[in-house]
Protein backbone atom coordinates (compact mmCIF):
# COMPACT_ATOMS: atom_id res chain seq x y z
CA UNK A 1 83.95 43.28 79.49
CA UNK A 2 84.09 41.62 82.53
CA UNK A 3 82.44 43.63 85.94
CA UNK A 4 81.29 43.22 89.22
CA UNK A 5 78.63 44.70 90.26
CA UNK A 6 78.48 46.68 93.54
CA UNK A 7 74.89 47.47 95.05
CA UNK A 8 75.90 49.98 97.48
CA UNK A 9 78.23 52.62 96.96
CA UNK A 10 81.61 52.00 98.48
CA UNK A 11 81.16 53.66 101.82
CA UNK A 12 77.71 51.95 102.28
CA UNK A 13 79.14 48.35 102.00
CA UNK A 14 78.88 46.12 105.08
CA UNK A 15 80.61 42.79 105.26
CA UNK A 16 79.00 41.08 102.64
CA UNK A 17 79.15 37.35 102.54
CA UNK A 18 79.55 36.98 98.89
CA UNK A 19 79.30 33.77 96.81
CA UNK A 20 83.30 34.42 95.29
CA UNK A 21 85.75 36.50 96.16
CA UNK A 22 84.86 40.14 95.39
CA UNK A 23 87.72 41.05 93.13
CA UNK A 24 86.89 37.66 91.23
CA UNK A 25 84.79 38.53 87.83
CA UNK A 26 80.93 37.14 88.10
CA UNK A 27 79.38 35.06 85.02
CA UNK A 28 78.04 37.18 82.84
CA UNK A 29 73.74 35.90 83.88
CA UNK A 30 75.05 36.36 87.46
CA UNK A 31 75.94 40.25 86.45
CA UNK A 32 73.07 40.45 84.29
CA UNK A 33 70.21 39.52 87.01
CA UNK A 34 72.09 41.54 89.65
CA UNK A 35 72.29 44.66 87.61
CA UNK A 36 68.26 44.24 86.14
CA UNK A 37 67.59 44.08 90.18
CA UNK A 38 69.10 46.81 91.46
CA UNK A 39 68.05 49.15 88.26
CA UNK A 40 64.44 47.96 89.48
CA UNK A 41 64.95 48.43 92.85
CA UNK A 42 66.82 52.41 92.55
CA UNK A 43 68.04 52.84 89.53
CA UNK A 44 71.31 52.52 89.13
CA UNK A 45 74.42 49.91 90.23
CA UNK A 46 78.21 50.08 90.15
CA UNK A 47 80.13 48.02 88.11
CA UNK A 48 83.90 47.79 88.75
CA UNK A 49 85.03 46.92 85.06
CA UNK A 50 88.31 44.65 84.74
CA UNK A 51 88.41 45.99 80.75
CA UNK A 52 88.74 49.10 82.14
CA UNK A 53 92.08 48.56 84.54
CA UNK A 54 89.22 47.76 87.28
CA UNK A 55 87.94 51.54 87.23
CA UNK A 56 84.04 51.55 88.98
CA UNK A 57 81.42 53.32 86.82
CA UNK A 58 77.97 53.50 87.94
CA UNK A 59 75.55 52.37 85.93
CA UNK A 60 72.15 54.19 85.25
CA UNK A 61 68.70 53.48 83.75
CA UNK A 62 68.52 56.81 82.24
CA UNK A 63 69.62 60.69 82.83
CA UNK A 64 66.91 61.40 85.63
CA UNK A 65 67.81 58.89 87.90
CA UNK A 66 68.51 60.37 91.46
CA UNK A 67 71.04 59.21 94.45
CA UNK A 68 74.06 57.92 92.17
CA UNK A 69 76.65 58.09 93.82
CA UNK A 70 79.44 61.04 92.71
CA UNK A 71 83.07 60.35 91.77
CA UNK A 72 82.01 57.38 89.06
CA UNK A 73 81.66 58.04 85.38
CA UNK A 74 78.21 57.34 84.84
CA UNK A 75 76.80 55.67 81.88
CA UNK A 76 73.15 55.03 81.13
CA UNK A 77 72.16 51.67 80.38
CA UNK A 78 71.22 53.20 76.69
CA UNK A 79 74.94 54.24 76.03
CA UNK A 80 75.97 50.73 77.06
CA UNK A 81 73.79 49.28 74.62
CA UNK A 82 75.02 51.46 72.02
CA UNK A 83 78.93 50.94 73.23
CA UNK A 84 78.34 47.13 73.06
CA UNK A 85 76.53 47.17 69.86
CA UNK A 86 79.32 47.49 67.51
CA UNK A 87 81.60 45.17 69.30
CA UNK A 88 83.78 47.37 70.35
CA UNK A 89 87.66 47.11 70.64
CA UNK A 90 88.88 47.33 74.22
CA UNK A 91 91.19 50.50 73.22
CA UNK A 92 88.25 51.85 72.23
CA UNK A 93 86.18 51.40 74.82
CA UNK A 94 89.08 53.16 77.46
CA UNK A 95 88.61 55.89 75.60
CA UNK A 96 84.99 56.30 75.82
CA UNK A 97 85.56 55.87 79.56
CA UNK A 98 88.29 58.44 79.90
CA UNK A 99 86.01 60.99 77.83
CA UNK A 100 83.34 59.46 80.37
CA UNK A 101 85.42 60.84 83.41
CA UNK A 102 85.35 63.85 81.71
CA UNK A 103 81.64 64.71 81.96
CA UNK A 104 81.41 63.66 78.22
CA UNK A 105 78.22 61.82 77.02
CA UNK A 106 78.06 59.16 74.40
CA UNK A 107 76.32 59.95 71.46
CA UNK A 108 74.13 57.48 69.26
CA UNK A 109 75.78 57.46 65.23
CA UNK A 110 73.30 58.09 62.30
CA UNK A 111 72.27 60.69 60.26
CA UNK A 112 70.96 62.96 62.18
């Protein structure tokens, strides 16, 4: 999956003077880092996702996290590890993400 990350919600965003273009996909550490900084910092991050048709979800440490922005499907950083655990197709993952803008939650397999 290839993302950018946004650190501000859309209408916070100043002029930025980024490193590439911002529609150009970052290296995957470059995403990584970003996104462990601002989960430290407050929580949560945007990622505009190109394997999703370059739809923005927000991206969350967990369920209690306050000041996400609204309008994103939000997906804690537990159901991304779970999504990306089972290599999963990119058909699959739209429609995870279309349940996602929904209001569904995703759900951890098993027995119980």
């Amino acid at each position: 999956m290839m993302v950018i990350i946004m650190g501000k919600a859309l209408w916070e965003q100043s002029a930025p003077v980024p490193v590439q273009k911002e529609d150009e996909p970052q290296p995957a550490e470059a995403v990584a880092e970003r996104t462990r900084e601002l989960l430290g910092n407050q929580g949560w991050c945007l990622w505009k996702c190109s394997t999703l048709g370059g739809g923005i979800i927000a991206v969350v440490l967990d369920e209690n996290v306050e000041g996400v922005p609204r309008g994103y499907p939000v997906y804690t950083m537990a159901e991304l590890e779970e999504l990306c655990q089972g290599n999963a197709s990119e058909a699959h993952l739209r429609l995870v993400h279309e349940a996602k803008k929904q209001g569904a939650e995703v759900i951890a397999g098993g027995s119980e």
